[in-house]
PDB file of N, CA and C in Angstrom:
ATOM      1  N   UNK A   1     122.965  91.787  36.712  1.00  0.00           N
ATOM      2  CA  UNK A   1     121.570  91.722  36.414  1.00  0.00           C
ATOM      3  C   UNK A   1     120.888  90.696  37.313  1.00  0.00           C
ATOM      4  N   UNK A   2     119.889  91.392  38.064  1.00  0.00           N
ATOM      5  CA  UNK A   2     119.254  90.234  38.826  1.00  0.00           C
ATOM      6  C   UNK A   2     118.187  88.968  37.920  1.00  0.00           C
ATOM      7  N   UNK A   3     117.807  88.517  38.554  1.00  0.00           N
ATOM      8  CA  UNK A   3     116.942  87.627  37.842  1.00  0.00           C
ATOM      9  C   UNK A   3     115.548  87.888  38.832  1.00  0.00           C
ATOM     10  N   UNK A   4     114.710  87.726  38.209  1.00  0.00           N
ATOM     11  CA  UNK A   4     112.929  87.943  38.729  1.00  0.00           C
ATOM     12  C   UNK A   4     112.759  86.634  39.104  1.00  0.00           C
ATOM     13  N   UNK A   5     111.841  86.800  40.103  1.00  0.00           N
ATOM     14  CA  UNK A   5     111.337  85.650  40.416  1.00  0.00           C
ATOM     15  C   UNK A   5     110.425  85.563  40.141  1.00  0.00           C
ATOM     16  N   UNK A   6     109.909  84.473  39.497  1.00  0.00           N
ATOM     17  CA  UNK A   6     108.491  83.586  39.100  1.00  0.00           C
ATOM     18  C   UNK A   6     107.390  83.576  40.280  1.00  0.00           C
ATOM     19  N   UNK A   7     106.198  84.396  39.709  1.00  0.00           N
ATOM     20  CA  UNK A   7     105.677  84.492  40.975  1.00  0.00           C
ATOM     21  C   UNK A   7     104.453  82.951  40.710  1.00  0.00           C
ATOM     22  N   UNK A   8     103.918  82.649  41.995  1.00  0.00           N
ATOM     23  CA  UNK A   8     103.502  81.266  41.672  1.00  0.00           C
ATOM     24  C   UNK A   8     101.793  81.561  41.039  1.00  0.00           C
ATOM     25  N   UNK A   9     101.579  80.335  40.364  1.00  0.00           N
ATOM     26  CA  UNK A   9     100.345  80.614  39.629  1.00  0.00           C
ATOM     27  C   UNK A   9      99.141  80.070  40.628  1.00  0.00           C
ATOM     28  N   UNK A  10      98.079  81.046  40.500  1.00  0.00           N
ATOM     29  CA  UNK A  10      97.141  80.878  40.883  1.00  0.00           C
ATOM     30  C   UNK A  10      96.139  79.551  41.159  1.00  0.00           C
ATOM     31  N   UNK A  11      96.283  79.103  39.876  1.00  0.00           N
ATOM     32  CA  UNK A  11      95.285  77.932  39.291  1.00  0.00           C
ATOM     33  C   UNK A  11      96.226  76.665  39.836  1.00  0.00           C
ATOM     34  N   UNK A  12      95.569  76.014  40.497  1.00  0.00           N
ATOM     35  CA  UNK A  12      95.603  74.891  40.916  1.00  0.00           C
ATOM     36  C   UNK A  12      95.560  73.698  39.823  1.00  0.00           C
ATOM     37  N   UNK A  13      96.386  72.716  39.734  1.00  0.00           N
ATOM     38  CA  UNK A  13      96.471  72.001  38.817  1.00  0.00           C
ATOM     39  C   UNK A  13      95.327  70.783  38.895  1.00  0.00           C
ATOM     40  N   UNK A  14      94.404  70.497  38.657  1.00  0.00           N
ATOM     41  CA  UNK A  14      93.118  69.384  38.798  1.00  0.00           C
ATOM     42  C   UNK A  14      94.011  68.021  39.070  1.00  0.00           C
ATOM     43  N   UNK A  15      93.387  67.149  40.271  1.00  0.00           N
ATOM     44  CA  UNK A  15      93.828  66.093  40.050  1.00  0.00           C
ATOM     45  C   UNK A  15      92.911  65.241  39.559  1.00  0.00           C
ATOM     46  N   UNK A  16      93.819  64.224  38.891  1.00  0.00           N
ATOM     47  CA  UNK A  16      93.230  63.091  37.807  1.00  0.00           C
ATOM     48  C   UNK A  16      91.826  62.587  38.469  1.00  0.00           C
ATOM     49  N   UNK A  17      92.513  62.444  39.424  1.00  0.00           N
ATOM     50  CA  UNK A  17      91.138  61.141  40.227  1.00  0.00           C
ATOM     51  C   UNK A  17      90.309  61.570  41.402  1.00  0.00           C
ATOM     52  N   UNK A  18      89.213  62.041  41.396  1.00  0.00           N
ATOM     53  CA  UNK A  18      89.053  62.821  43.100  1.00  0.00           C
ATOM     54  C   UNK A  18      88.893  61.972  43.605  1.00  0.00           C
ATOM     55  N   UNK A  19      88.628  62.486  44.930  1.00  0.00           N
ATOM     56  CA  UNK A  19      88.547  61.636  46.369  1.00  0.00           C
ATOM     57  C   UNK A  19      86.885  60.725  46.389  1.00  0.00           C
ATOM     58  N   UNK A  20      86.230  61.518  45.567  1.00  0.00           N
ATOM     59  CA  UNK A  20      85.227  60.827  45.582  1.00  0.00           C
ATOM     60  C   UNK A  20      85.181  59.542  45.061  1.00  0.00           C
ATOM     61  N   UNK A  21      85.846  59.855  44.125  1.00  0.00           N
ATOM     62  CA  UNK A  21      85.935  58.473  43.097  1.00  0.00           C
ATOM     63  C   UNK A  21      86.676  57.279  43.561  1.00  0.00           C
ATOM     64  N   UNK A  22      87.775  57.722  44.484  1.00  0.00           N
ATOM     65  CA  UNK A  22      88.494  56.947  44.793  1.00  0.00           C
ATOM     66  C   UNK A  22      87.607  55.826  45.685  1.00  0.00           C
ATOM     67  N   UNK A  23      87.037  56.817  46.593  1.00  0.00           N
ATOM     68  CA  UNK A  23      85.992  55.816  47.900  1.00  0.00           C
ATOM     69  C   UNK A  23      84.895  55.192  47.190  1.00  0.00           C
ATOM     70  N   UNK A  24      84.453  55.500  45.910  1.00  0.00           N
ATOM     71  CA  UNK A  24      83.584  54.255  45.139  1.00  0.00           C
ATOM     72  C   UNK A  24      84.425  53.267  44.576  1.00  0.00           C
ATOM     73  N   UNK A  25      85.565  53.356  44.240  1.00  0.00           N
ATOM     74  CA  UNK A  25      86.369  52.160  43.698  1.00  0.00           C
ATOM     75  C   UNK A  25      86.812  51.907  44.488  1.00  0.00           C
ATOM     76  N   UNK A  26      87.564  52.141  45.613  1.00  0.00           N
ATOM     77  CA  UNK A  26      88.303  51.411  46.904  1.00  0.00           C
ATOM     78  C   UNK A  26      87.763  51.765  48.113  1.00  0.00           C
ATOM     79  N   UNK A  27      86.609  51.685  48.273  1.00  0.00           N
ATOM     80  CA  UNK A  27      85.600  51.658  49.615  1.00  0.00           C
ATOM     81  C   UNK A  27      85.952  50.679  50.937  1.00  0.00           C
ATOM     82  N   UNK A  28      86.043  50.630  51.657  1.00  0.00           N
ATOM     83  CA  UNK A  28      86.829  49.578  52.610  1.00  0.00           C
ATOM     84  C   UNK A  28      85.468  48.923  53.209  1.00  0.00           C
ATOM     85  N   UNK A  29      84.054  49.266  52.584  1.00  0.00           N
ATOM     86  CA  UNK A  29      83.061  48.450  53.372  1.00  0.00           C
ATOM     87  C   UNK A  29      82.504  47.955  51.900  1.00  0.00           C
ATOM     88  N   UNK A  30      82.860  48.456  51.080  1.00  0.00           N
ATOM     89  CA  UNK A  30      81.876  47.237  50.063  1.00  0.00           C
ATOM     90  C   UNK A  30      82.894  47.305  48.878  1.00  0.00           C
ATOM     91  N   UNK A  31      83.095  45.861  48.027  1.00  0.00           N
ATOM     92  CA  UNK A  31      84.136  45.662  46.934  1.00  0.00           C
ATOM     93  C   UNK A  31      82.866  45.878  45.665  1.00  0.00           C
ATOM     94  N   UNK A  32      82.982  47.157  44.800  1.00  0.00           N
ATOM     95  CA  UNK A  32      81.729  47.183  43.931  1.00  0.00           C
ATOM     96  C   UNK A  32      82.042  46.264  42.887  1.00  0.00           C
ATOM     97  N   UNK A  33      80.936  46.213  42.029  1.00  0.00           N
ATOM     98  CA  UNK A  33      80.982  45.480  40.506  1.00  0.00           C
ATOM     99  C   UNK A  33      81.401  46.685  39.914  1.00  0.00           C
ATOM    100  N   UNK A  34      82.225  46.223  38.813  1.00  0.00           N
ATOM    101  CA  UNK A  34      82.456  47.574  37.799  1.00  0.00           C
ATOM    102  C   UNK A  34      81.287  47.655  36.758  1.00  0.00           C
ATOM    103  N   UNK A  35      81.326  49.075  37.140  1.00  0.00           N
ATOM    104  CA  UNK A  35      79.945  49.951  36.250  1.00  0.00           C
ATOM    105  C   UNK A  35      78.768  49.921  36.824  1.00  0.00           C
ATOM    106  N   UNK A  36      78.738  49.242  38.335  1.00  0.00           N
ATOM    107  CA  UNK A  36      77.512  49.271  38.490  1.00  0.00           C
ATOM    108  C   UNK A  36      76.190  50.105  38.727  1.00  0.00           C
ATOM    109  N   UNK A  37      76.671  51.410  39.067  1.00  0.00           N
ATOM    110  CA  UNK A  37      76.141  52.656  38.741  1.00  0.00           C
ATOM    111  C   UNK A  37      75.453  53.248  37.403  1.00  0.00           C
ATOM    112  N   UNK A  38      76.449  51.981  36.437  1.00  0.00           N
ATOM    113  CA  UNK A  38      75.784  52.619  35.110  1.00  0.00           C
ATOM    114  C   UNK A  38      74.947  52.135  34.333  1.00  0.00           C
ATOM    115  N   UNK A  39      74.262  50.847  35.393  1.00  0.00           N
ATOM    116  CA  UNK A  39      73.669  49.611  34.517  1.00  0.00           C
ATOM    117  C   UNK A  39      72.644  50.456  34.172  1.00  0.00           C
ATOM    118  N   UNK A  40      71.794  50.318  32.861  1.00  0.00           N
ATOM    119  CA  UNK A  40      70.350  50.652  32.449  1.00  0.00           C
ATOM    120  C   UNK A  40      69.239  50.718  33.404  1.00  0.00           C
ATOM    121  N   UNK A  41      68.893  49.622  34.615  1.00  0.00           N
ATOM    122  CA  UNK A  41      67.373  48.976  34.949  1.00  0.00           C
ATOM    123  C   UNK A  41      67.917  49.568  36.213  1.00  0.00           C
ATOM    124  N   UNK A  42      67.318  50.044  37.363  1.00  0.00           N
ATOM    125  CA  UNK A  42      67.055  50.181  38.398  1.00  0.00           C
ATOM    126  C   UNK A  42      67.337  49.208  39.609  1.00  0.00           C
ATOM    127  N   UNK A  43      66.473  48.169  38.824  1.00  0.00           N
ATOM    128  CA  UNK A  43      66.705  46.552  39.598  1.00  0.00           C
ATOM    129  C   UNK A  43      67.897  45.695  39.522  1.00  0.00           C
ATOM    130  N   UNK A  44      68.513  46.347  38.374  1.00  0.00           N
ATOM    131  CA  UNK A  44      70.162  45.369  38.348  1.00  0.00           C
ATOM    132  C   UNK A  44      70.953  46.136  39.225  1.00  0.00           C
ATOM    133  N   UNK A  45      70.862  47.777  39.486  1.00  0.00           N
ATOM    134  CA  UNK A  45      71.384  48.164  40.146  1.00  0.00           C
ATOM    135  C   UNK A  45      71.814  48.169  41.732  1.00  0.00           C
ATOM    136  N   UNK A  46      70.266  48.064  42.041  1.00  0.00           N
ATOM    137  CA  UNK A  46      69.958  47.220  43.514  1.00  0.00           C
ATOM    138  C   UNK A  46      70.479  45.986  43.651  1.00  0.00           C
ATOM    139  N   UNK A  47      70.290  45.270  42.701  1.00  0.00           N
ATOM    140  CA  UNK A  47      70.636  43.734  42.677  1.00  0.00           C
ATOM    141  C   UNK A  47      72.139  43.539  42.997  1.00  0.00           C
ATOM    142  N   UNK A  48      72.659  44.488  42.213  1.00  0.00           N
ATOM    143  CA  UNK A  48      74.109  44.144  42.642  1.00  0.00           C
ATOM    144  C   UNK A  48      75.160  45.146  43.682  1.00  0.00           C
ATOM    145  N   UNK A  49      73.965  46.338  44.445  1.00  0.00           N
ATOM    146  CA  UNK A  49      74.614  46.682  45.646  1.00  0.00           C
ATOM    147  C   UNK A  49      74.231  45.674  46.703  1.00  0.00           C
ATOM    148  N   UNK A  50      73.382  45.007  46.590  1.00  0.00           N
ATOM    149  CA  UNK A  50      72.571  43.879  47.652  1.00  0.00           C
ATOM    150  C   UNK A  50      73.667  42.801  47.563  1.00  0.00           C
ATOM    151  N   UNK A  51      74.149  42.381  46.588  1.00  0.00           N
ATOM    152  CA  UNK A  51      74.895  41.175  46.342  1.00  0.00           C
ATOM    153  C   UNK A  51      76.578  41.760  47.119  1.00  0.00           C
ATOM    154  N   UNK A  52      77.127  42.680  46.764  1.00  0.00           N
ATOM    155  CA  UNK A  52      77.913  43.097  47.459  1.00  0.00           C
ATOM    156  C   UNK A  52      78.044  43.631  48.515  1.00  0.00           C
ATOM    157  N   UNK A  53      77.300  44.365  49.065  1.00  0.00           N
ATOM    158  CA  UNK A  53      76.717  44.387  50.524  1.00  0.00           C
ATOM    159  C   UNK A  53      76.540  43.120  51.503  1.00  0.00           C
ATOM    160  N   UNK A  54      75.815  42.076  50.888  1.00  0.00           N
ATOM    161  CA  UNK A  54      75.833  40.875  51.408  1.00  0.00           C
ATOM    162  C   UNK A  54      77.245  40.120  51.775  1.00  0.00           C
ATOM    163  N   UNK A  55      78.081  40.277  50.446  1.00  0.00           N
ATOM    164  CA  UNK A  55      79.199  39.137  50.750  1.00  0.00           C
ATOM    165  C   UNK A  55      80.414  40.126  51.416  1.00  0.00           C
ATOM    166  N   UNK A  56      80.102  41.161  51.583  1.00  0.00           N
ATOM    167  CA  UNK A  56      81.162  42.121  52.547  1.00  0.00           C
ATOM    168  C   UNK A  56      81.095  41.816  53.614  1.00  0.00           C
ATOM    169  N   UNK A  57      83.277  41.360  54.172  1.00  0.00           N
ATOM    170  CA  UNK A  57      83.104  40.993  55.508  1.00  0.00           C
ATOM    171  C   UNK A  57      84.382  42.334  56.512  1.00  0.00           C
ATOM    172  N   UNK A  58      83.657  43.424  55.554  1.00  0.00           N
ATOM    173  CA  UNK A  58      84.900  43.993  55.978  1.00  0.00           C
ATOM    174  C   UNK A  58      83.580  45.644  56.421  1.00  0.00           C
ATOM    175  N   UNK A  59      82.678  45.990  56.236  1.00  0.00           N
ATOM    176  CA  UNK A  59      81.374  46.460  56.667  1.00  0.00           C
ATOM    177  C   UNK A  59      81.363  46.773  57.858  1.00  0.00           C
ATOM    178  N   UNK A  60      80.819  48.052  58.291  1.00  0.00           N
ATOM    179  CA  UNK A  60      80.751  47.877  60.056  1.00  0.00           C
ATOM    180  C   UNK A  60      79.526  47.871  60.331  1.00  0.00           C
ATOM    181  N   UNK A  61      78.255  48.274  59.406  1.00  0.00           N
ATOM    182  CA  UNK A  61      76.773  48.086  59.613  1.00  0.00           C
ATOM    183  C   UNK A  61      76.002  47.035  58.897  1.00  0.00           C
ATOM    184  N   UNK A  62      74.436  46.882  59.001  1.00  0.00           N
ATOM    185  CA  UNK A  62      74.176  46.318  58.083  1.00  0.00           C
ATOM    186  C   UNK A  62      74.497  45.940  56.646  1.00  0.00           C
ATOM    187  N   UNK A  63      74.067  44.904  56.178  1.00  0.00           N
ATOM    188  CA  UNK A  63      74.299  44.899  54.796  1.00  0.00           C
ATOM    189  C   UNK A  63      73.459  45.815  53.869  1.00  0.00           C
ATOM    190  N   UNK A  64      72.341  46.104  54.645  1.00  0.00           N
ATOM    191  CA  UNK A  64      71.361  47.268  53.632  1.00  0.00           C
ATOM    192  C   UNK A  64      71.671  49.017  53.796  1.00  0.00           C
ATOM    193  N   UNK A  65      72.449  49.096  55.226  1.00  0.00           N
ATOM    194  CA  UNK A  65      72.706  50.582  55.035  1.00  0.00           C
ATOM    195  C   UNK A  65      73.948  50.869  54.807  1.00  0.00           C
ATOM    196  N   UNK A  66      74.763  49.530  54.388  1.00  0.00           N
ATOM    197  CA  UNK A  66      76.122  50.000  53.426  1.00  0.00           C
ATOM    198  C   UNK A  66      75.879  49.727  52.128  1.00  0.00           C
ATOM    199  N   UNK A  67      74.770  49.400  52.089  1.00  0.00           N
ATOM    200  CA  UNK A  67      74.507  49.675  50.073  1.00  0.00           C
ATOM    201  C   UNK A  67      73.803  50.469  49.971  1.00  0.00           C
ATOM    202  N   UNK A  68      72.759  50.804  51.232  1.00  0.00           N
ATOM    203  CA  UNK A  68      72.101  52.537  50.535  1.00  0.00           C
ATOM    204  C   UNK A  68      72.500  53.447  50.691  1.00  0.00           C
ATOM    205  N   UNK A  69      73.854  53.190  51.644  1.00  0.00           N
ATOM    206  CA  UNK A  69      75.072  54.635  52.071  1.00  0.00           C
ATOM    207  C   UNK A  69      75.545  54.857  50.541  1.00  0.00           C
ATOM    208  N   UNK A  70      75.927  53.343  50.111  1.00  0.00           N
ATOM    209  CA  UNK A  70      77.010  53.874  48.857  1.00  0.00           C
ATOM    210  C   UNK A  70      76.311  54.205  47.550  1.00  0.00           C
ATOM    211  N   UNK A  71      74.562  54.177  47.599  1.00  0.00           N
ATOM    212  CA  UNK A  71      74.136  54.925  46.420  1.00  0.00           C
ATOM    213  C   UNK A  71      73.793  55.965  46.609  1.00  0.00           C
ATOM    214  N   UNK A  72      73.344  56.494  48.147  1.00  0.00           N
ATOM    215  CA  UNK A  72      73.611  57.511  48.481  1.00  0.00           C
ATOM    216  C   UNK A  72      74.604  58.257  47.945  1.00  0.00           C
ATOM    217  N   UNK A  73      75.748  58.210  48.528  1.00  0.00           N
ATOM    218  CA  UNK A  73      76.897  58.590  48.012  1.00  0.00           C
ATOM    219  C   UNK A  73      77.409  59.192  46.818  1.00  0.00           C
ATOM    220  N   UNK A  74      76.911  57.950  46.324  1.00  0.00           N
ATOM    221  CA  UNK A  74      77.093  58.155  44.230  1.00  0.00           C
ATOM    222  C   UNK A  74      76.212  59.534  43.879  1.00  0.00           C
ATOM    223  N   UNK A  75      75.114  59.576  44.444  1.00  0.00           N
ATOM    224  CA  UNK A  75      74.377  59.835  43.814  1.00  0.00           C
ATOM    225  C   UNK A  75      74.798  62.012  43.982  1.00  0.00           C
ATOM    226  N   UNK A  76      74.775  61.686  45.266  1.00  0.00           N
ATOM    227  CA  UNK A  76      75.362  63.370  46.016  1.00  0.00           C
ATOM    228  C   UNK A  76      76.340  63.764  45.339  1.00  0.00           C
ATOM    229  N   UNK A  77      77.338  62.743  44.760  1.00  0.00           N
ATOM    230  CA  UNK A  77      78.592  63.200  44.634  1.00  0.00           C
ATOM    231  C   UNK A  77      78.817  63.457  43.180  1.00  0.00           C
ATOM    232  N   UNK A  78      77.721  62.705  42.238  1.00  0.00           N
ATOM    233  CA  UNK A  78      77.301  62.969  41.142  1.00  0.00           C
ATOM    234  C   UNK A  78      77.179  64.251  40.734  1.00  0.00           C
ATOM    235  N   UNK A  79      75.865  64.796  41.602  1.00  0.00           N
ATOM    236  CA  UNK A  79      75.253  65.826  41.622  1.00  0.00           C
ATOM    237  C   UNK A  79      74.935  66.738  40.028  1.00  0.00           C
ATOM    238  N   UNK A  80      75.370  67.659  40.130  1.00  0.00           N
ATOM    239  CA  UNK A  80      75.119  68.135  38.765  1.00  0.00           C
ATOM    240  C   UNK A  80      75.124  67.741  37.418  1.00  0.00           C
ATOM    241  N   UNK A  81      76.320  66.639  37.665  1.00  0.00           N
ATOM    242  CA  UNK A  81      76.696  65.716  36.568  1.00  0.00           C
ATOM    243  C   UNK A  81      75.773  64.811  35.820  1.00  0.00           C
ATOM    244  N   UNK A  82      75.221  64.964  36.543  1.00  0.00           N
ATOM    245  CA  UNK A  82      73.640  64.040  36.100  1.00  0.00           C
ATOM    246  C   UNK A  82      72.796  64.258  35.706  1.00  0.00           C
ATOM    247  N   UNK A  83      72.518  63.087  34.428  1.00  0.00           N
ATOM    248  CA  UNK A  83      70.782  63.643  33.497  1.00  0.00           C
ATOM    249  C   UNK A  83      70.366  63.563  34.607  1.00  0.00           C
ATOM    250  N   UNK A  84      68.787  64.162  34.413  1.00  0.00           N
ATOM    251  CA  UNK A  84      67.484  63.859  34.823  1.00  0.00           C
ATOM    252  C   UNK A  84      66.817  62.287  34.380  1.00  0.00           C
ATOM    253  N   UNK A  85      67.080  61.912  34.095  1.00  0.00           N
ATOM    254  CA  UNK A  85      66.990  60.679  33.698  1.00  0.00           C
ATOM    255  C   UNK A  85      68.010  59.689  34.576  1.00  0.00           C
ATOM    256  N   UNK A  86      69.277  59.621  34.344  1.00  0.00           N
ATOM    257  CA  UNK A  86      70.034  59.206  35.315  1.00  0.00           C
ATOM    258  C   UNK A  86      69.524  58.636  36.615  1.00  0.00           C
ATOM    259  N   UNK A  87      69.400  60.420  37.224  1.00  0.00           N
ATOM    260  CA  UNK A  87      69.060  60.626  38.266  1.00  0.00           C
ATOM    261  C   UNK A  87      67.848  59.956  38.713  1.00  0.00           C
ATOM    262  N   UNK A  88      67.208  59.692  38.207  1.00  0.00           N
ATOM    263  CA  UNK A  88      65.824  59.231  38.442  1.00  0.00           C
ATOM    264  C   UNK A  88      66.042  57.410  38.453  1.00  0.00           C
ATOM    265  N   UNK A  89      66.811  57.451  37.727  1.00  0.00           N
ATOM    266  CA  UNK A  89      66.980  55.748  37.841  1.00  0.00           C
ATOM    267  C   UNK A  89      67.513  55.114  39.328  1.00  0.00           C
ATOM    268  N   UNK A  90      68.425  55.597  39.456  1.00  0.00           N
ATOM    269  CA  UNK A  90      69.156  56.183  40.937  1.00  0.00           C
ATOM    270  C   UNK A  90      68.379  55.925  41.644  1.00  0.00           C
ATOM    271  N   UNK A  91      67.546  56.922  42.070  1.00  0.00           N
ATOM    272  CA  UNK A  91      66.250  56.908  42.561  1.00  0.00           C
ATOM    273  C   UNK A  91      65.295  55.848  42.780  1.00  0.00           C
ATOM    274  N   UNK A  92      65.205  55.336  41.845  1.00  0.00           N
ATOM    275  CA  UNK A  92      64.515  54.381  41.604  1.00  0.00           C
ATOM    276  C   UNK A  92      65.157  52.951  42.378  1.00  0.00           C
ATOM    277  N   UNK A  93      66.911  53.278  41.954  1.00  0.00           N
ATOM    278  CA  UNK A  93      67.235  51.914  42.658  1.00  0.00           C
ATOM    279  C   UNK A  93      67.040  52.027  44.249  1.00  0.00           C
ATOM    280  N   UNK A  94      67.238  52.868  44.385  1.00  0.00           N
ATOM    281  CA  UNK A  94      66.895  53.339  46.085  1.00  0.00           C
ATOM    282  C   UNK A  94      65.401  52.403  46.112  1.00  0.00           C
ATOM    283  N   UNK A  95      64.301  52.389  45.635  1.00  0.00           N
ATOM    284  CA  UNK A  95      63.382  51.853  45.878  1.00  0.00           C
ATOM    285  C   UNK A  95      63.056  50.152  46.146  1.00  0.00           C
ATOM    286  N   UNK A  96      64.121  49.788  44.531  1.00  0.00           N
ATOM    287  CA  UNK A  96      64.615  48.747  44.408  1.00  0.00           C
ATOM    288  C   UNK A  96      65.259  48.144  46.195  1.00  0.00           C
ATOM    289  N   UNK A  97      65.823  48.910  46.074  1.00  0.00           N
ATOM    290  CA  UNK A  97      66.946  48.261  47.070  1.00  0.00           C
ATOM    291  C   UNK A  97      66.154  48.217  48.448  1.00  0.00           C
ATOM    292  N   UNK A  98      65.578  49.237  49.126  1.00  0.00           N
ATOM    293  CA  UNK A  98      64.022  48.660  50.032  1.00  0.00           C
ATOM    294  C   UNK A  98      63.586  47.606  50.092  1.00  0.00           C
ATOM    295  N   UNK A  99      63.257  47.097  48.608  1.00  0.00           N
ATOM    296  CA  UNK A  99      61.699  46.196  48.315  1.00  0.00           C
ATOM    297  C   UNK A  99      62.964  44.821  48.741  1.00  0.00           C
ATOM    298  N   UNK A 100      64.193  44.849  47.761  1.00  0.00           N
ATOM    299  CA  UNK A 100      65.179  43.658  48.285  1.00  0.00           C
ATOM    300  C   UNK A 100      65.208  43.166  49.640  1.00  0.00           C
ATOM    301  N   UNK A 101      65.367  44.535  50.687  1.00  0.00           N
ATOM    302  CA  UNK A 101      65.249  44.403  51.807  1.00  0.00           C
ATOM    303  C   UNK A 101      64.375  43.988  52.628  1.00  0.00           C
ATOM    304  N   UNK A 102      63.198  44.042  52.115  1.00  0.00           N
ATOM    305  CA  UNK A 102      61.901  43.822  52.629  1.00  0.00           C
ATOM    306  C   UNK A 102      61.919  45.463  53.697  1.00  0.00           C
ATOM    307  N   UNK A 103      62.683  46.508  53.163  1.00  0.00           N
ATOM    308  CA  UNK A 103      62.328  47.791  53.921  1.00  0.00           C
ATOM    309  C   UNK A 103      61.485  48.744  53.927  1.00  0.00           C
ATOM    310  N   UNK A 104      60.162  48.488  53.051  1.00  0.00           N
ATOM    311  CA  UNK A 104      58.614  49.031  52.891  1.00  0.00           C
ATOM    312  C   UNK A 104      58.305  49.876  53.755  1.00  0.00           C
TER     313      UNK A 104
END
């Protein structure tokens, strides 16, 4: 009697952690605060990509377009996942993070 072979399954098994996530927690140009994506205010949010942006010595651009790369980032990679509300805060820190800059 032969034996059948197992044919392989389709479905791809999800991994735990995507790639996205990984490059917001282990980014090699900016060391984040934890949660900082999820603070309430707009302005704490800015406040503390500015603060880490600043003391990064490991960065290959400015300190302002590696913190608006990485809310950039968040924000794309978010994408669907996100209230409207959220999203708008986001947004908002983007503005935040300008006015820090003096980038008007």
């Amino acid at each position: 009697m032969a034996k059948k072979k197992r044919k392989k399954s389709k479905h791809v098994k999800r991994v735990k952690s995507r790639w996205s996530q990984r490059v917001t927690k282990e980014s090699d140009a900016l060391t984040l605060e934890r949660g900082v994506f999820t603070k309430g205010v707009p302005r704490k949010i800015a406040a503390s990509l500015k603060r880490s942006a600043d003391r990064s010595n490991r960065r290959k651009s400015d300190p302002y377009r590696s913190a608006m790369s990485m809310l950039t980032f968040y924000i794309n990679r978010a994408g669907k996942g996100l209230s409207a509300t959220r999203k708008n805060k986001l947004e908002k820190a983007k503005d935040e993070l300008r006015a820090l800059y003096h980038k008007n």
